[in-house]
Each structure stands twice: as C-alpha cells, then as structure tokens.
Protein backbone atom coordinates (compact mmCIF):
# COMPACT_ATOMS: atom_id res chain seq x y z
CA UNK A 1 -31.22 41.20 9.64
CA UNK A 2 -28.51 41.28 7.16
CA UNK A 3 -27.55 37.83 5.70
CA UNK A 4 -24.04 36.81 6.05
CA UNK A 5 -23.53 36.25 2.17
CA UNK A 6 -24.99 40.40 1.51
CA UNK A 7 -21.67 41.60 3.97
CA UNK A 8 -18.71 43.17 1.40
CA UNK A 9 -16.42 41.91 3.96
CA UNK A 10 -17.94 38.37 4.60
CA UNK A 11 -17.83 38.24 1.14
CA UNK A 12 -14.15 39.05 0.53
CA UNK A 13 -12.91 36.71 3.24
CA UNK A 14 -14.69 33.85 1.18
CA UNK A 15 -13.15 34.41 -1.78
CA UNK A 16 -9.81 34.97 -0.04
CA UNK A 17 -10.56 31.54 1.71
CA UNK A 18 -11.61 29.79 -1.57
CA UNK A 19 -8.25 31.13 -3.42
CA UNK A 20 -6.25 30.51 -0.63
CA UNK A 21 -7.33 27.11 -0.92
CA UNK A 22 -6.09 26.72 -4.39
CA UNK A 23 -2.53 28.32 -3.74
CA UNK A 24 -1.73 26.90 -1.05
CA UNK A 25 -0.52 23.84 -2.30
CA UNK A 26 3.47 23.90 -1.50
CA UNK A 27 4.55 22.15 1.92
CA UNK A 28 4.37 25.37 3.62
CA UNK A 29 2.10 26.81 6.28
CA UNK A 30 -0.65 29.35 4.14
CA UNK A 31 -2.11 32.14 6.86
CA UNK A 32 -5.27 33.94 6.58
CA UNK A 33 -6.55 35.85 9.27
CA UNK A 34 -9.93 38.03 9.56
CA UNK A 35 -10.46 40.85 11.93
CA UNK A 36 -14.23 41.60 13.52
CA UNK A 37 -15.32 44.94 15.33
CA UNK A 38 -18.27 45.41 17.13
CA UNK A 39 -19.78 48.19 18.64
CA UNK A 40 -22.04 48.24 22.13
CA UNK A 41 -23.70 50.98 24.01
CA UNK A 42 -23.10 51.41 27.81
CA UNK A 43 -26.13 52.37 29.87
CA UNK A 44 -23.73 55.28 31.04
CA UNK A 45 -23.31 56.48 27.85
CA UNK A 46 -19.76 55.16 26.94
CA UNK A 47 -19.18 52.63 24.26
CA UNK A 48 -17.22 49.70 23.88
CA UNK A 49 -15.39 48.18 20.95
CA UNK A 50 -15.00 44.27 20.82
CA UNK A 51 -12.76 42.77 18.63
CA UNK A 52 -11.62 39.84 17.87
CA UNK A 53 -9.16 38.15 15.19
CA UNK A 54 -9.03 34.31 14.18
CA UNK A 55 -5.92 32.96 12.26
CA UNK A 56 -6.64 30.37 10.11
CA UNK A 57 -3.37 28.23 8.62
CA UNK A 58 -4.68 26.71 5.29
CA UNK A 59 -1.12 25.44 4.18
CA UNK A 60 0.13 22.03 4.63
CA UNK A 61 2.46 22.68 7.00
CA UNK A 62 3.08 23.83 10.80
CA UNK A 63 3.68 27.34 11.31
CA UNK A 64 6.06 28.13 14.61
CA UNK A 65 6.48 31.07 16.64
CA UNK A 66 2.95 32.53 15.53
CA UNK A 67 2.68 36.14 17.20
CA UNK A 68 -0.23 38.64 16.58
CA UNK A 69 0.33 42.59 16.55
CA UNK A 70 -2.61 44.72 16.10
CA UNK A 71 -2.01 48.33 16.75
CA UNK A 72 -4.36 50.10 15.10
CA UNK A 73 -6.24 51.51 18.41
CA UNK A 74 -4.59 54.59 19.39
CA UNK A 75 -4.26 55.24 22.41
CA UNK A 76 -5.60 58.82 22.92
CA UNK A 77 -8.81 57.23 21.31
CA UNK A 78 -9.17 53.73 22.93
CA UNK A 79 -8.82 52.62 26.34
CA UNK A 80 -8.26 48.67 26.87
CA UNK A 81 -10.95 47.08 29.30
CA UNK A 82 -9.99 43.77 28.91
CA UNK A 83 -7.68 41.35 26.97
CA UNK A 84 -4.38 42.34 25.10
CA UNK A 85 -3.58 43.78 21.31
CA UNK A 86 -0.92 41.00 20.65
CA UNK A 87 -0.62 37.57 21.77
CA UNK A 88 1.92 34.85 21.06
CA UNK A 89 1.27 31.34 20.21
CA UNK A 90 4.11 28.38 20.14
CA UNK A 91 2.40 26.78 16.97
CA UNK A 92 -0.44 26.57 14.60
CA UNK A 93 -0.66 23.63 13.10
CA UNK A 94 -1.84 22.71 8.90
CA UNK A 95 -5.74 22.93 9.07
CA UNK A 96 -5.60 24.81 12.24
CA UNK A 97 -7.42 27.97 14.17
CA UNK A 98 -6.29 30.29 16.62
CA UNK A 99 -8.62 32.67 18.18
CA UNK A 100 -7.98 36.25 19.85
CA UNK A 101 -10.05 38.86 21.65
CA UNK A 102 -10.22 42.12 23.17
CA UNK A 103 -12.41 44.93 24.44
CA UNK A 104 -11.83 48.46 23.97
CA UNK A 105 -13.48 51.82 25.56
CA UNK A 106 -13.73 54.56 23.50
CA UNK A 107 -12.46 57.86 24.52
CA UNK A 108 -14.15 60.64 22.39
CA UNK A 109 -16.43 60.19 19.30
CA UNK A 110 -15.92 59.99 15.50
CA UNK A 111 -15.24 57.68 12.75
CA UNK A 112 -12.50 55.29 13.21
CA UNK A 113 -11.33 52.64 10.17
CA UNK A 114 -9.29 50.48 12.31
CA UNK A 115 -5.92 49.25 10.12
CA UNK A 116 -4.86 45.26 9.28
CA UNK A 117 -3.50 43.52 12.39
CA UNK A 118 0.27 41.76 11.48
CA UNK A 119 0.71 38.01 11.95
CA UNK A 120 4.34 36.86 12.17
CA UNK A 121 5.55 33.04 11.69
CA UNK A 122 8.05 30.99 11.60
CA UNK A 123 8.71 28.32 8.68
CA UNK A 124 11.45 25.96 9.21
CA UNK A 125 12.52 25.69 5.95
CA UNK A 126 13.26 29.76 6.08
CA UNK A 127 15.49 31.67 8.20
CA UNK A 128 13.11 34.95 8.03
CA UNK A 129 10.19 35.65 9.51
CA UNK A 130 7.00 34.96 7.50
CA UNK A 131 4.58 38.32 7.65
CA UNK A 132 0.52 37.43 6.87
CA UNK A 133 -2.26 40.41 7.65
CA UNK A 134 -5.91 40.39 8.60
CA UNK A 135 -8.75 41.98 6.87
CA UNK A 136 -9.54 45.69 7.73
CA UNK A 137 -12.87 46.26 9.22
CA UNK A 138 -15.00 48.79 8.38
CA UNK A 139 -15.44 51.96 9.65
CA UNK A 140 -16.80 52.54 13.06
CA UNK A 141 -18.99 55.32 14.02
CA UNK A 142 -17.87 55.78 17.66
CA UNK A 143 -20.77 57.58 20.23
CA UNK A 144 -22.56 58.07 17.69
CA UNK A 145 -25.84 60.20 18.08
CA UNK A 146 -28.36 57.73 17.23
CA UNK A 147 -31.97 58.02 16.95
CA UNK A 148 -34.06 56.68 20.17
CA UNK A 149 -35.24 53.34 19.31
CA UNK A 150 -39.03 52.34 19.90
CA UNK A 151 -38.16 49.15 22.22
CA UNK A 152 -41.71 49.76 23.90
CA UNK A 153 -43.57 49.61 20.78
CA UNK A 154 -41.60 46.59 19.84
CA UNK A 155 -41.54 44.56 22.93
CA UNK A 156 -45.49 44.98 23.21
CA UNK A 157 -45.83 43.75 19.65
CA UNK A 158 -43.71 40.77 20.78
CA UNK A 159 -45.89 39.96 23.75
CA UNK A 160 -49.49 40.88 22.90
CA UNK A 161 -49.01 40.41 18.97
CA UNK A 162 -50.91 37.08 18.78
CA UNK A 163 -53.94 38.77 20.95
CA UNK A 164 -53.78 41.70 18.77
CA UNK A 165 -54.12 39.73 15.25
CA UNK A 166 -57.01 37.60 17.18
CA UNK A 167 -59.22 40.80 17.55
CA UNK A 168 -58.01 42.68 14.91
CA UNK A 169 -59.51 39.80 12.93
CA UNK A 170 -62.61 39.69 14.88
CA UNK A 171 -63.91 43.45 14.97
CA UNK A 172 -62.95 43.39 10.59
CA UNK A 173 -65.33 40.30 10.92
CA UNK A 174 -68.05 42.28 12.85
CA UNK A 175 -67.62 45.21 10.83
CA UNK A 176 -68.35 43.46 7.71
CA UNK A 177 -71.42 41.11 8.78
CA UNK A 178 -72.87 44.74 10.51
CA UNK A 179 -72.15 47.09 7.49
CA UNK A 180 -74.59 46.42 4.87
CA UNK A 181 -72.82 46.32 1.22
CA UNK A 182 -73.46 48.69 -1.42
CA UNK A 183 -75.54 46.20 -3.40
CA UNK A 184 -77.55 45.03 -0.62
CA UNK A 185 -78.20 48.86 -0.30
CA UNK A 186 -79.21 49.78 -4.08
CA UNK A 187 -81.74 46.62 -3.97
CA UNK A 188 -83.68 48.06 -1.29
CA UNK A 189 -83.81 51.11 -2.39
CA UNK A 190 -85.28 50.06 -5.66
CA UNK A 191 -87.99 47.58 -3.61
CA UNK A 192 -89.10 50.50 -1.68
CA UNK A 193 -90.02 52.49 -5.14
C-alpha cells in the first residue's frame, strides 16, 4: 500500500497547508480546500465515482456566506447517485472544517482529469466576493479494462497461511534429516574401498 507521504498530491496539499500557515497572518479568513476522487467497481459492471471536498479556513478570521461549486462532471459523462455538486454554508469559522460529498455514475469509459472546484466567501471587511479553489485530482481511468485479480489465491493464503508455513517447515525438515549430504556420501564411499 502506498504511504500517504509517497502521493504527489498528498504531498502538495502539505506544503500548501504549511505555507498557508505562514501567510496567513492578516485578520482575514485564509481558505484551502482539497478535492478526493475515488473509483469503485459495481458487481454489474458500472462504476462509481466518490468525491468529496473539505474546506479548511486557516486565517484568523470568520469567513461568511461560504458556497462550494464544483462542475467539473459533465453531464453526458456522469450521472449523480447521490449528494449535490455545490452546497452552501452560513459560516466557517478561523481554525475551522467543512466537509462535502458526492457520488457519481459513470456513463461511458475513458480518462477523465476532473477540474478545481470554486469556493466563494464573504469577508466583512470587503464588499466583493472572496474566490479560493481546491486541488485537481488526478486523472481517472473510468471502466477501465482491468486485469482479473487472483482474490482466491489470496484469500486462501489469508486463511490457511499459518498451516501452510507449519508444514512447509516440516516436510524441508524431513527432507533434510532423510537426504544424506554430499559429505556423508563421499565418506562412505571411501570406507567401502
């Protein structure tokens, strides 16, 4: 399994995090936001497409009138199962988290690199809007023709593995007590000389 400190994108949202951290020092809400995709397989052959955004508000300040966008699933590709591409939140305060999800059906197959969702605030101490973006995620290989995994193999490992290292052990133990050595071999042949 991939460690979370070997992702690019993991990666990127820590620095981001670790900078942000250092800018934001004005009396003023800071926003990131990071965007996660994840594929699963239907039984029927179908795939689905969960994603979900959090919005993180490193500033020092309350940010009003938060609203997500994220529009990057066209519709002749995606189908929404469940959930909503925007929501709207009255306020996210300094040191706060919001959290957003949705599930997606995909229509036909192909590689999809879904665009930056748009987070809109409100400062008080500014009469415009305040824009902030997510990260990107990366691309998506949608019904993708993927090799047939060895589950059997696997889940037999998991359940008999112990009982298969036991006599694994003990017919290499056998073996080596019943096979006479090379040695033991070249010493009789010279006694029977």
């Amino acid at each position: 399994m991939e460690t979370l400190t070997a992702n690019p994108l993991i990666k990127a949202f820590i620095i981001l995090f670790l900078v942000s951290a250092s800018i934001a020092t004005g009396d003023a809400p800071f926003i990131i936001a990071h965007k996660k995709a994840s594929l699963t397989r239907l039984k029927s052959g179908a795939e689905r497409v969960s994603v979900s955004i959090d919005i993180y508000n490193q500033g020092f300040s309350t940010a009003y009138d938060v609203s997500l966008v994220d529009d990057s699933w066209p519709q002749d590709m995606f189908d929404i199962v469940s959930g909503n591409t925007s929501k709207s939140w009255e306020r996210l305060d300094a040191g706060g988290v919001l959290s957003h999800s949705f599930e997606l059906e995909a229509k036909r197959q192909g590689m999809f690199s879904g665009a930056s969702a748009v987070i809109t605030y409100r400062v008080p101490t500014k009469t415009s809007l305040q824009e902030a973006y997510s990260t990107s995620i990366m691309p998506l290989d949608i019904l993708a023709e993927r090799p047939p995994e060895q589950k059997l193999v696997w889940r037999l490992l998991a359940q008999y593995g112990n009982q298969i290292s036991v006599v694994s052990i003990v017919v290499l133990f056998i073996y080596l007590i019943a096979t006479p050595s090379k040695s033991s071999a070249a010493k009789a042949s010279k006694k029977k000389r």
